[in-house]
C-alpha atoms as a PDB file:
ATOM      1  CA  UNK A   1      20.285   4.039  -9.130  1.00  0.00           C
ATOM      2  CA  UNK A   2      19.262   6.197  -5.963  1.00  0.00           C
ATOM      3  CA  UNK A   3      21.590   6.578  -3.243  1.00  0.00           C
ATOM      4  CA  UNK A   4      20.699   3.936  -0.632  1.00  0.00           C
ATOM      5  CA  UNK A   5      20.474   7.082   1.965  1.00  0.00           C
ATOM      6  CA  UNK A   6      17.614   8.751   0.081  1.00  0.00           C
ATOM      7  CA  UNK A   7      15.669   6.079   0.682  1.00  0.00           C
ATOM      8  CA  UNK A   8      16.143   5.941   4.552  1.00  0.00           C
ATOM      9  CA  UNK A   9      15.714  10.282   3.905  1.00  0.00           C
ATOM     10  CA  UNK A  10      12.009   9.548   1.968  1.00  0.00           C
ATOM     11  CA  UNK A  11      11.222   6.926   5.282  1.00  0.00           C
ATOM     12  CA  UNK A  12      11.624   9.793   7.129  1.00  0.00           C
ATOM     13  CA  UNK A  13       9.761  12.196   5.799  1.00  0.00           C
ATOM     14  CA  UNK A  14       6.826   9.513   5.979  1.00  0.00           C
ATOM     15  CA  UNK A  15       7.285   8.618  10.139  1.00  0.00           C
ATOM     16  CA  UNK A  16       8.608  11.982  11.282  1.00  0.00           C
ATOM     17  CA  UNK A  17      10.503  10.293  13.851  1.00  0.00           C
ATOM     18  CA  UNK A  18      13.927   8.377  13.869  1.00  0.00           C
ATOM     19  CA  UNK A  19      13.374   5.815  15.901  1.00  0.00           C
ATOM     20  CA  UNK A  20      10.342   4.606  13.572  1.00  0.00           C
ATOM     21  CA  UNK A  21      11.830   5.033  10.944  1.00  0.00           C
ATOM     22  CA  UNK A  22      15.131   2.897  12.162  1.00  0.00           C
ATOM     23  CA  UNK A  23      12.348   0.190  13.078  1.00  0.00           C
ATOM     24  CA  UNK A  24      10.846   0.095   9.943  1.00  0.00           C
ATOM     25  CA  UNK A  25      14.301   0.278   7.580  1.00  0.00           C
ATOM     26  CA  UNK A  26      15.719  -2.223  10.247  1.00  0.00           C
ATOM     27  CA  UNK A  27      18.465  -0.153  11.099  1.00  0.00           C
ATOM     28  CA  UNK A  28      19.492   1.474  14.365  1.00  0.00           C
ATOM     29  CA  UNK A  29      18.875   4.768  15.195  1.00  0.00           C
ATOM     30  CA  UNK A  30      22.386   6.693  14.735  1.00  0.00           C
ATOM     31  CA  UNK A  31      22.731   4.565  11.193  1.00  0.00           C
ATOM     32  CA  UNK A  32      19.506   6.632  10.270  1.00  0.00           C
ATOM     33  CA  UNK A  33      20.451  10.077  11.813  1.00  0.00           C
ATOM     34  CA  UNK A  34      24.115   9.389   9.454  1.00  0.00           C
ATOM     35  CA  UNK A  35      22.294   8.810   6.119  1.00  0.00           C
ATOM     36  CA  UNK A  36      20.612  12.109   7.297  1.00  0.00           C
ATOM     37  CA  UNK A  37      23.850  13.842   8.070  1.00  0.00           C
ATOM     38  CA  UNK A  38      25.772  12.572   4.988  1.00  0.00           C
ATOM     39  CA  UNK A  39      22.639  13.966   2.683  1.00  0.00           C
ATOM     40  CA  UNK A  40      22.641  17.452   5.022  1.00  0.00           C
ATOM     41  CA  UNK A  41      26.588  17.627   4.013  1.00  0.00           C
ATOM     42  CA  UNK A  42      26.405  16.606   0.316  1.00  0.00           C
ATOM     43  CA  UNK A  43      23.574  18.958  -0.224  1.00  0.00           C
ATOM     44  CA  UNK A  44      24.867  21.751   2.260  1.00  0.00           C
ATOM     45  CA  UNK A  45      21.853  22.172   3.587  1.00  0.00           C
ATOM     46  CA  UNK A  46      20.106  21.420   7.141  1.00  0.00           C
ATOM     47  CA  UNK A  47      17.111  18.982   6.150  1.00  0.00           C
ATOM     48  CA  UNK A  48      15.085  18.533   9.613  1.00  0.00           C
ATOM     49  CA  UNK A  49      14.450  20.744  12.459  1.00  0.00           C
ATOM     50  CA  UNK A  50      12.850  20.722  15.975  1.00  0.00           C
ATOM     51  CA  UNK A  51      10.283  22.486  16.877  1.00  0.00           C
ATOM     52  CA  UNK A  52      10.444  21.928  20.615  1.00  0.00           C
ATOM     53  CA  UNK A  53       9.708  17.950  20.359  1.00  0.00           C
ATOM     54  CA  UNK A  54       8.478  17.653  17.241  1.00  0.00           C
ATOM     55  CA  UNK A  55      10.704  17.067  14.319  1.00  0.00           C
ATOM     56  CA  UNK A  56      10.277  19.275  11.190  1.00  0.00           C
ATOM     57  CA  UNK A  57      10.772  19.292   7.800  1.00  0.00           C
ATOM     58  CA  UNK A  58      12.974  22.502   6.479  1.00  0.00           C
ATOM     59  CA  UNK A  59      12.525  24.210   2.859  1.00  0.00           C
ATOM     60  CA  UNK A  60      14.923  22.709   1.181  1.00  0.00           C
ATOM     61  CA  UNK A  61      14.189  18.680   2.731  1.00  0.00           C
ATOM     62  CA  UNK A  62      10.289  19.340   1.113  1.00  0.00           C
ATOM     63  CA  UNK A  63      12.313  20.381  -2.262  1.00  0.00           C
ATOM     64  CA  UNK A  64      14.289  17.157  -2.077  1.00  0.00           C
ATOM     65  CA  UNK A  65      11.169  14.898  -1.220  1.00  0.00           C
ATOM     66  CA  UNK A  66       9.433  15.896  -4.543  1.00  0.00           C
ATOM     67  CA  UNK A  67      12.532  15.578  -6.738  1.00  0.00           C
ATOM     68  CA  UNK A  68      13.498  12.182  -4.704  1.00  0.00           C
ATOM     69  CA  UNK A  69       9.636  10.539  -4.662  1.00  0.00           C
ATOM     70  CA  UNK A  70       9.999  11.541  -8.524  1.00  0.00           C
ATOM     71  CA  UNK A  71      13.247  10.004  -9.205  1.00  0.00           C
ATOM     72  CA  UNK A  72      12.088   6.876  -7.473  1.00  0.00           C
ATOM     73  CA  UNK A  73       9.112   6.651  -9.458  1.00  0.00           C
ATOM     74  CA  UNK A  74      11.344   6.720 -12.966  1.00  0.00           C
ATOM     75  CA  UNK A  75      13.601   4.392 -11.673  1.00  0.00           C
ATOM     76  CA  UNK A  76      10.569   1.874 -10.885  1.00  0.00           C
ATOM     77  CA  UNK A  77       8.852   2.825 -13.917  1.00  0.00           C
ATOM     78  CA  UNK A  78      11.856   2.101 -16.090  1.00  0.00           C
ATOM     79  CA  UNK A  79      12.731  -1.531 -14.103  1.00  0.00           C
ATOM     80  CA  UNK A  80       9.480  -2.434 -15.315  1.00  0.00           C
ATOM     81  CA  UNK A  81      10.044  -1.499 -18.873  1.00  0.00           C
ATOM     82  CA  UNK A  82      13.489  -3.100 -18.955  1.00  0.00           C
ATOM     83  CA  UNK A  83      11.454  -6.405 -17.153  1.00  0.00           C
ATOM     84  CA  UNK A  84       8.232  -6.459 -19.994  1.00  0.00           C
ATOM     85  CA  UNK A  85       8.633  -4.647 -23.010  1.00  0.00           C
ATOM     86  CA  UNK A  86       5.076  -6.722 -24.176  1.00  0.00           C
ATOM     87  CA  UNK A  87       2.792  -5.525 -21.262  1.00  0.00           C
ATOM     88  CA  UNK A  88       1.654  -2.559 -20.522  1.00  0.00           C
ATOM     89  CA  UNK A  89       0.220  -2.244 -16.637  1.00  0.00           C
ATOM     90  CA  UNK A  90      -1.252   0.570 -15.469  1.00  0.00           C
ATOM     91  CA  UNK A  91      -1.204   1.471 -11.047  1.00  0.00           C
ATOM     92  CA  UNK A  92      -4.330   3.785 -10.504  1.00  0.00           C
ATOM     93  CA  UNK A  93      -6.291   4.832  -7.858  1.00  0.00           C
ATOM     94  CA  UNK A  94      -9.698   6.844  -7.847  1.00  0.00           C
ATOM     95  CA  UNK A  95     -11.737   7.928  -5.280  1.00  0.00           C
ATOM     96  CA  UNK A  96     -14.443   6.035  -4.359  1.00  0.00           C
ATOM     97  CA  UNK A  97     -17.234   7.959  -6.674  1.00  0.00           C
ATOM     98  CA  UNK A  98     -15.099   7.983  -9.776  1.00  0.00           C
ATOM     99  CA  UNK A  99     -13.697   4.530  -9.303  1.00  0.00           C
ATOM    100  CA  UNK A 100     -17.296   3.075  -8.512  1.00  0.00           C
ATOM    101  CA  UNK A 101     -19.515   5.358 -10.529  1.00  0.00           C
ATOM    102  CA  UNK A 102     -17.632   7.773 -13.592  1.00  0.00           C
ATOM    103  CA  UNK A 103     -14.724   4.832 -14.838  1.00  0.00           C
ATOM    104  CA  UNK A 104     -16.094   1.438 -15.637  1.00  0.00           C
ATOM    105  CA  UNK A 105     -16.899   1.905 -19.323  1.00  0.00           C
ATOM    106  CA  UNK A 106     -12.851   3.748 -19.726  1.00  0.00           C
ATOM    107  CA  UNK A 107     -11.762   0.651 -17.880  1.00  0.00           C
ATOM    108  CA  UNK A 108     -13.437  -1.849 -19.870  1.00  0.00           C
ATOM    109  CA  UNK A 109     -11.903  -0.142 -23.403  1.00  0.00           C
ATOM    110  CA  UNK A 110      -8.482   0.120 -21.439  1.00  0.00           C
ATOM    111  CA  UNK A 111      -8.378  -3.633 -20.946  1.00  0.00           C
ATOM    112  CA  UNK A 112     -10.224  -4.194 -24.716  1.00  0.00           C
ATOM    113  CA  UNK A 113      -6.255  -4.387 -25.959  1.00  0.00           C
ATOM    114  CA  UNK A 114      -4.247  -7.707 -25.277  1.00  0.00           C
ATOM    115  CA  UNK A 115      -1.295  -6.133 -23.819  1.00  0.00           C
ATOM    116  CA  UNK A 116      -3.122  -4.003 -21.515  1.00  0.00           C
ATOM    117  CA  UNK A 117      -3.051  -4.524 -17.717  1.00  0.00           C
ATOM    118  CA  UNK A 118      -4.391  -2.663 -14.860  1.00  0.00           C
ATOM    119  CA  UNK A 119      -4.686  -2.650 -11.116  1.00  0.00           C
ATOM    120  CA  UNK A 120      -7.295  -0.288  -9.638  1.00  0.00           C
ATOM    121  CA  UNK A 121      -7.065   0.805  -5.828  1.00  0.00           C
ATOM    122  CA  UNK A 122     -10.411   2.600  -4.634  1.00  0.00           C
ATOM    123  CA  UNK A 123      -9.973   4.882  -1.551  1.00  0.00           C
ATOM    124  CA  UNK A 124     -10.183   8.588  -0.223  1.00  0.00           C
ATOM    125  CA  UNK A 125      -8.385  11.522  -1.544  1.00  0.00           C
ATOM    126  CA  UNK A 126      -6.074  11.689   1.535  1.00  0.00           C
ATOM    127  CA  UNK A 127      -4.805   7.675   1.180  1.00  0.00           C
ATOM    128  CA  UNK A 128      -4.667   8.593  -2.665  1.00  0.00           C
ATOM    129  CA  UNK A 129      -2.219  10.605  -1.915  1.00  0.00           C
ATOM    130  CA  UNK A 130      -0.052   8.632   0.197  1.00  0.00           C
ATOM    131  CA  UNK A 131      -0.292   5.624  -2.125  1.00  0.00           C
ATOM    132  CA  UNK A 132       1.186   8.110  -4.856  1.00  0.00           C
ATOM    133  CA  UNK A 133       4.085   9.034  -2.800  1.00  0.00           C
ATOM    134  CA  UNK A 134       5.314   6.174  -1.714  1.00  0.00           C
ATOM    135  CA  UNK A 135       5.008   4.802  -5.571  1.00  0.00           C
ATOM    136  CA  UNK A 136       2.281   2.656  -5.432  1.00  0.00           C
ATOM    137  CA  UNK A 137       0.136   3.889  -8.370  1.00  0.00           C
ATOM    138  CA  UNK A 138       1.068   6.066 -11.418  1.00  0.00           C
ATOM    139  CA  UNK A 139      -1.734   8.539 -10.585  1.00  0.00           C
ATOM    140  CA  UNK A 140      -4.831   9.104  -9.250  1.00  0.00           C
ATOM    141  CA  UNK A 141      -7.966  10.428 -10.703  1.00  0.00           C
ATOM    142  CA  UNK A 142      -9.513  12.642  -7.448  1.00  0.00           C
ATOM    143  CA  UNK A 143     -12.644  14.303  -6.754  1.00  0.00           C
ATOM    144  CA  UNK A 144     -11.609  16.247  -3.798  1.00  0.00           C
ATOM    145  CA  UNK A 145      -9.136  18.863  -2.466  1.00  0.00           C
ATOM    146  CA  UNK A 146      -5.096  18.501  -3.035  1.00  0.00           C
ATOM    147  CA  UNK A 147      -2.285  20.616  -3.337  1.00  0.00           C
ATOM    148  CA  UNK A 148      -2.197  21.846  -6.380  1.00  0.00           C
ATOM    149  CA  UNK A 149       1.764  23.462  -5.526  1.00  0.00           C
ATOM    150  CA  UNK A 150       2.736  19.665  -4.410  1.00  0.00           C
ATOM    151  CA  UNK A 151       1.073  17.989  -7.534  1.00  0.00           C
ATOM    152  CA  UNK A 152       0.839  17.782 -11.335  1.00  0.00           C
ATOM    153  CA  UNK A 153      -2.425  17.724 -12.437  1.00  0.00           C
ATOM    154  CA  UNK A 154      -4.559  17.191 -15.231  1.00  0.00           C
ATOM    155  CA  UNK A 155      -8.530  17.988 -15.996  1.00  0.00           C
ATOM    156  CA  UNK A 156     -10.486  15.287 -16.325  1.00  0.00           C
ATOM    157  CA  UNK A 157     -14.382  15.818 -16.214  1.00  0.00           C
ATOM    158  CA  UNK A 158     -16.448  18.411 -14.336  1.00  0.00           C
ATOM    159  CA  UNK A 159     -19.359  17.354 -12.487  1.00  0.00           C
ATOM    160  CA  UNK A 160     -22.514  18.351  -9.928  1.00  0.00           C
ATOM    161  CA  UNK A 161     -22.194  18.349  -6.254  1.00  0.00           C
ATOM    162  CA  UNK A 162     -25.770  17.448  -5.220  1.00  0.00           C
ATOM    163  CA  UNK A 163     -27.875  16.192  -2.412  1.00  0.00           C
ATOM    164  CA  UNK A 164     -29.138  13.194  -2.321  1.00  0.00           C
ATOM    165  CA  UNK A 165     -32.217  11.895  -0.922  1.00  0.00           C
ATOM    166  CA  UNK A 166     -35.062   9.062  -1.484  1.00  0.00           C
ATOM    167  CA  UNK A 167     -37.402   9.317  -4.317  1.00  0.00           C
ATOM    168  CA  UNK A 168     -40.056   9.406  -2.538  1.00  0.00           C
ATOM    169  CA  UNK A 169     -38.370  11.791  -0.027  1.00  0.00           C
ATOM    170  CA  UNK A 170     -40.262  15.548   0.266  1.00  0.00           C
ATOM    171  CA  UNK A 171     -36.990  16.937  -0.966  1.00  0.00           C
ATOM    172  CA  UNK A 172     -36.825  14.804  -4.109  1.00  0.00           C
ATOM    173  CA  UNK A 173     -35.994  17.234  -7.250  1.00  0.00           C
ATOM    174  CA  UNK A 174     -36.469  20.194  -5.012  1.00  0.00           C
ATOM    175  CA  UNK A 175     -34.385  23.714  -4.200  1.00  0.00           C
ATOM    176  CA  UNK A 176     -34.467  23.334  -0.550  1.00  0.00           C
ATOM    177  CA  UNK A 177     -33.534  26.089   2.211  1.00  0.00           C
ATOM    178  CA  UNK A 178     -30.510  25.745   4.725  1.00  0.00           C
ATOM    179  CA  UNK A 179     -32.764  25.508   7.561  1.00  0.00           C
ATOM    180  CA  UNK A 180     -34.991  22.770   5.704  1.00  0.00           C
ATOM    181  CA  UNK A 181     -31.918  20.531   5.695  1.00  0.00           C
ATOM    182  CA  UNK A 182     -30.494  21.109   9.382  1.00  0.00           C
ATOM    183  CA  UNK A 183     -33.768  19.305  10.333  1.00  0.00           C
ATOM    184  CA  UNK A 184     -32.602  16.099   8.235  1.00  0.00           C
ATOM    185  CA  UNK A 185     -30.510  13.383   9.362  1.00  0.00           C
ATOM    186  CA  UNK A 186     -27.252  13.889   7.329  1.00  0.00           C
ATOM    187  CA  UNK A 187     -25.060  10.756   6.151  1.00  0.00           C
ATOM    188  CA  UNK A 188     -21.194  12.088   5.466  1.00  0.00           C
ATOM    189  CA  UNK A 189     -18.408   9.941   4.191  1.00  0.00           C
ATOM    190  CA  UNK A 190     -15.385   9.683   6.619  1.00  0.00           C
ATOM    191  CA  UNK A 191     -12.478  12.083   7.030  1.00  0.00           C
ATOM    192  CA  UNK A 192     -10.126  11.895   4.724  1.00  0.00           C
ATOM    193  CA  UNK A 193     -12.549  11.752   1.915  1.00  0.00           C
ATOM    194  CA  UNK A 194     -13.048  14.277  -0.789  1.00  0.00           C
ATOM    195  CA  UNK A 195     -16.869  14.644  -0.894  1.00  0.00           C
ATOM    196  CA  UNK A 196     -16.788  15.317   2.789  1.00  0.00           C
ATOM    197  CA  UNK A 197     -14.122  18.037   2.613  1.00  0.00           C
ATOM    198  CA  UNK A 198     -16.324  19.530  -0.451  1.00  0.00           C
ATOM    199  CA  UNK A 199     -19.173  19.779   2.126  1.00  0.00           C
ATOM    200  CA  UNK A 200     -17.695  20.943   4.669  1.00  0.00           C
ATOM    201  CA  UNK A 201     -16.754  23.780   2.699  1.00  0.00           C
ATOM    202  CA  UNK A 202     -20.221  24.269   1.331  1.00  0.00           C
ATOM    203  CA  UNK A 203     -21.306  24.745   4.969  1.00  0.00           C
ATOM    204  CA  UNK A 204     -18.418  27.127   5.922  1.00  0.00           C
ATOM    205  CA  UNK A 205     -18.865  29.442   3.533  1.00  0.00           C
ATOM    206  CA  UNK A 206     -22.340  29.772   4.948  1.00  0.00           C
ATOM    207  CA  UNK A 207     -20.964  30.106   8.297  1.00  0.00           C
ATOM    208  CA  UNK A 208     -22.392  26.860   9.461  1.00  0.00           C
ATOM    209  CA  UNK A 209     -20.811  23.179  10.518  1.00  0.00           C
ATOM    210  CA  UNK A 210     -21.892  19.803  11.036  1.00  0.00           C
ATOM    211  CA  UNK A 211     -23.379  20.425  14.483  1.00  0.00           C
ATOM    212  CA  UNK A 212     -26.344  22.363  12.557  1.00  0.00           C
ATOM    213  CA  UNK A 213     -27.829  19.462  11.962  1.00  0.00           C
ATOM    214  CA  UNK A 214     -29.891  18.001  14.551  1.00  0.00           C
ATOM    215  CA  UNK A 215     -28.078  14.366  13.828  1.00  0.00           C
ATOM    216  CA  UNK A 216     -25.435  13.199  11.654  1.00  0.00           C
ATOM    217  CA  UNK A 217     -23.878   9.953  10.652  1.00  0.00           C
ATOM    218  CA  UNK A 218     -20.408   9.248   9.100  1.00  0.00           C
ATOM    219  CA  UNK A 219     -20.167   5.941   6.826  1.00  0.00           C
ATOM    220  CA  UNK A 220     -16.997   5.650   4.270  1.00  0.00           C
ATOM    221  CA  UNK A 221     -19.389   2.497   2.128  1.00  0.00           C
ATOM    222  CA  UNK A 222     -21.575   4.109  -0.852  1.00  0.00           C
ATOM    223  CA  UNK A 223     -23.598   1.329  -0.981  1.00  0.00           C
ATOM    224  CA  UNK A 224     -24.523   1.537   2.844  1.00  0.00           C
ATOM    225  CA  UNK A 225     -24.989   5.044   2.109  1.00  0.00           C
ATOM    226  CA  UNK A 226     -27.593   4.725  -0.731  1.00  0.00           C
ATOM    227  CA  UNK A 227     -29.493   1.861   1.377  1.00  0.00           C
ATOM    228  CA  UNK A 228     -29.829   4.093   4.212  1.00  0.00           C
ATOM    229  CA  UNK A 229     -31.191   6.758   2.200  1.00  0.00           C
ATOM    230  CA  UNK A 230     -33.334   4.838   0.477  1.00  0.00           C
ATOM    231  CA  UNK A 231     -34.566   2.874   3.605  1.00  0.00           C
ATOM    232  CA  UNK A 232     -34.609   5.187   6.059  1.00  0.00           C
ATOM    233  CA  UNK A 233     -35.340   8.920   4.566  1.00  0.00           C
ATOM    234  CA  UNK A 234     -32.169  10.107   5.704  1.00  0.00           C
ATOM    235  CA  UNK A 235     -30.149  12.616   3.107  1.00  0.00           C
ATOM    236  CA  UNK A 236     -26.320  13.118   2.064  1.00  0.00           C
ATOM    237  CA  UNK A 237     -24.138  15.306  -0.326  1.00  0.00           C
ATOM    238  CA  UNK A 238     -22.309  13.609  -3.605  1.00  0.00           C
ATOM    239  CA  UNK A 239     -21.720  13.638  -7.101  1.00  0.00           C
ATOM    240  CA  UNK A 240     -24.558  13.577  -9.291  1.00  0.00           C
ATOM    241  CA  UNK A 241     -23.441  10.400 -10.793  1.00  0.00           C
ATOM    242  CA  UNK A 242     -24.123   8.067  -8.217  1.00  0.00           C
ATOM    243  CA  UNK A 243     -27.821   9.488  -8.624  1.00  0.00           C
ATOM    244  CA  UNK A 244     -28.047   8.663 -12.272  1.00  0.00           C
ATOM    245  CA  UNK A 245     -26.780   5.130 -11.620  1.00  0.00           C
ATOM    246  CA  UNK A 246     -30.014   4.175  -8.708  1.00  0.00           C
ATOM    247  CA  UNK A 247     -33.282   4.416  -9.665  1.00  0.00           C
ATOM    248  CA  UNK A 248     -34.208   4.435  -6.057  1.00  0.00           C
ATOM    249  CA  UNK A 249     -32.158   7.971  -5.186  1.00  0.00           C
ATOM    250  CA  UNK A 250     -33.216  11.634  -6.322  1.00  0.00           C
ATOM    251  CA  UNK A 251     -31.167  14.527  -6.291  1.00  0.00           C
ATOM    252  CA  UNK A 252     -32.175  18.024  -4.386  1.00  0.00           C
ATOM    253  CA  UNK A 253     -30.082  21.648  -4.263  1.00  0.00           C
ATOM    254  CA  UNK A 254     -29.799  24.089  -1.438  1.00  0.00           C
ATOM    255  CA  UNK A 255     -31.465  27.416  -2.573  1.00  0.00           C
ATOM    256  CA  UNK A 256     -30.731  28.541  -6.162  1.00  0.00           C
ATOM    257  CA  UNK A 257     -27.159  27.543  -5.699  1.00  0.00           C
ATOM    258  CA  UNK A 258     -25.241  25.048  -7.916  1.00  0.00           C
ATOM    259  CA  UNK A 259     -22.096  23.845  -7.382  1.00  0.00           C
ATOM    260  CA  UNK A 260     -19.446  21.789  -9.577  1.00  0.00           C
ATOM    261  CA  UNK A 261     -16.556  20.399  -8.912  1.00  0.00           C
ATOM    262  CA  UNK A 262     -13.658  18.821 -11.013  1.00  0.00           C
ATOM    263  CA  UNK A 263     -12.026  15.941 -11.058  1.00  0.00           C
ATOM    264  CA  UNK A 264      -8.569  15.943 -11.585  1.00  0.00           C
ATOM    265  CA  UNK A 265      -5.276  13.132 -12.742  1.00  0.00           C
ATOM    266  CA  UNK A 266      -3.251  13.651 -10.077  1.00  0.00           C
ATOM    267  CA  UNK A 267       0.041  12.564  -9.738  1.00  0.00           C
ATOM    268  CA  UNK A 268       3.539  13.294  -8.970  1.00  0.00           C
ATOM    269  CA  UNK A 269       6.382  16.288 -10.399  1.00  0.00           C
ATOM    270  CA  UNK A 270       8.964  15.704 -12.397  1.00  0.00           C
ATOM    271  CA  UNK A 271       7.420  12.063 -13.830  1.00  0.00           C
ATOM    272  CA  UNK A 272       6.339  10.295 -16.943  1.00  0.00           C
ATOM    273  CA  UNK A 273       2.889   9.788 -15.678  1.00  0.00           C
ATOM    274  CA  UNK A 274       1.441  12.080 -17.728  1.00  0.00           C
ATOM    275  CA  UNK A 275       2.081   9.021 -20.900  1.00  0.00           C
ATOM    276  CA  UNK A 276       0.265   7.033 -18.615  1.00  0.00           C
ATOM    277  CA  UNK A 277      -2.869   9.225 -18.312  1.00  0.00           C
ATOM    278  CA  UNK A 278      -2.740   9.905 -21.767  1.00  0.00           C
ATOM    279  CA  UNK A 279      -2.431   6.402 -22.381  1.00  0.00           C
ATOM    280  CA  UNK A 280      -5.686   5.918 -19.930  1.00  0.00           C
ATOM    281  CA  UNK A 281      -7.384   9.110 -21.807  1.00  0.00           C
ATOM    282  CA  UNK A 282      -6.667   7.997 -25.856  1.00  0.00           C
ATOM    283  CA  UNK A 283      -7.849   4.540 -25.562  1.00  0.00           C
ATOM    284  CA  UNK A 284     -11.453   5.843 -24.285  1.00  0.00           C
ATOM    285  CA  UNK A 285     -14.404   6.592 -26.826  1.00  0.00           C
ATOM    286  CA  UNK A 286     -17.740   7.189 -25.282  1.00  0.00           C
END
């Protein structure tokens, strides 16, 4: 069992402030600062800072998150065992073009056994992320940007980062130019979301943002996405997959350039996940 004061310690870390964090734990404030100060002793270490008003977390309190989110993860994992030793659930979460578009048929063989369970959450990279710290799925399979030095993670597929357009639009299976597309009205998924990030990048290394274009629009749906392309000639960036599965969308490049992108199992140090994900992986046969 965890020490009661880790978990006020891992609230912490997730409000940055004390007087949240007594709110949410229902404690009062100096209870919280004294689980903080009997961890700071016991590990002989100082584990938050100020930084003029803003509260900080030191070296050694980001080493104890990642061993503490990981112990609390076993502990759950093995609760569960001790509860069901007949089913077998799996937690996941996928971003919104591998949960939508890349896993149904994995799924669907997943589930094929009578034991196996799953739950399936479907969001951006960045609320991935949070999910898996605070220990609310296993892992996540990502298309975007993490932190590789904060995570484990595992290879999954690689895949082409395309843009997307109408069939009948002009730039429909066509290498187009940079200033071809800053003419075009551009559809981008919200912040927070992997494809967007991968764009955004795309553009910087040319030394351009999302002001070049002349008018943009930022929708988090897919399937708003693909009926405003296909309604109203407008264009986006995305994984070629979501392409192959409407007959209604083409893809287009920028130039002679290609780009790919992986996606990745993600989830957290120091776990068993990785038997999950293999778990995930052996029971698929395409």
């Amino acid at each position: 069992m965890l020490d009661y004061r880790i978990y006020t310690f891992l609230k912490l870390c997730d409000t940055m402030n004390y007087h949240r964090t007594a709110e949410q734990l229902h404690m009062s404030q100096p209870a919280v600062t004294q689980h903080i100060h009997f961890l700071e002793d016991k590990y002989k270490t100082k584990l938050f800072i100020y930084d003029g008003k803003k509260l900080k977390k030191t070296t050694e309190a980001l080493k104890l998150e990642t061993y503490a989110r990981a112990a609390m993860y076993n502990e759950e994992v093995f609760r569960k065992e001790m509860k069901n030793n007949e089913q077998i659930e799996l937690r996941i979460g996928a971003t919104k073009t591998i949960g939508e578009y890349v896993i149904t048929e994995q799924i669907k063989q997943y589930l094929n056994k009578e034991n196996h369970t799953l739950s399936l959450i479907i969001d951006n990279t960045e609320h991935l992320l949070h999910l898996l710290e605070q220990n609310k799925i296993n892992f996540a399979l990502i298309e975007g940007f993490f932190n590789k030095e904060k995570y484990n993670y595992s290879f999954y597929k690689e895949e082409d980062f395309v843009g997307v357009c109408s069939k009948d639009h002009p730039f429909a299976n066509r290498k187009i130019s940079l200033e071809e597309l800053f003419k075009e009205t551009l559809i981008v998924r919200e912040k927070g979301s992997g494809t967007r990030e991968i764009f955004l990048q795309i553009l910087n290394q040319k030394n351009h943002t999302l002001e070049s274009f002349e008018k943009t629009i930022s929708i988090s749906s897919f399937k708003v996405i693909k009926e405003l392309i296909a309604a109203q000639g407008y264009v986006s960036f995305a994984y070629e997959s979501i392409v192959k599965n409407d007959k209604n969308l083409a893809s287009f490049h920028i130039s002679a350039e290609s780009y790919k992108r992986e996606f990745n199992y993600v989830y957290l140090k120091n776990t068993k996940a990785m038997n999950y994900i293999s778990m995930f992986q052996n029971d698929f046969h395409p």
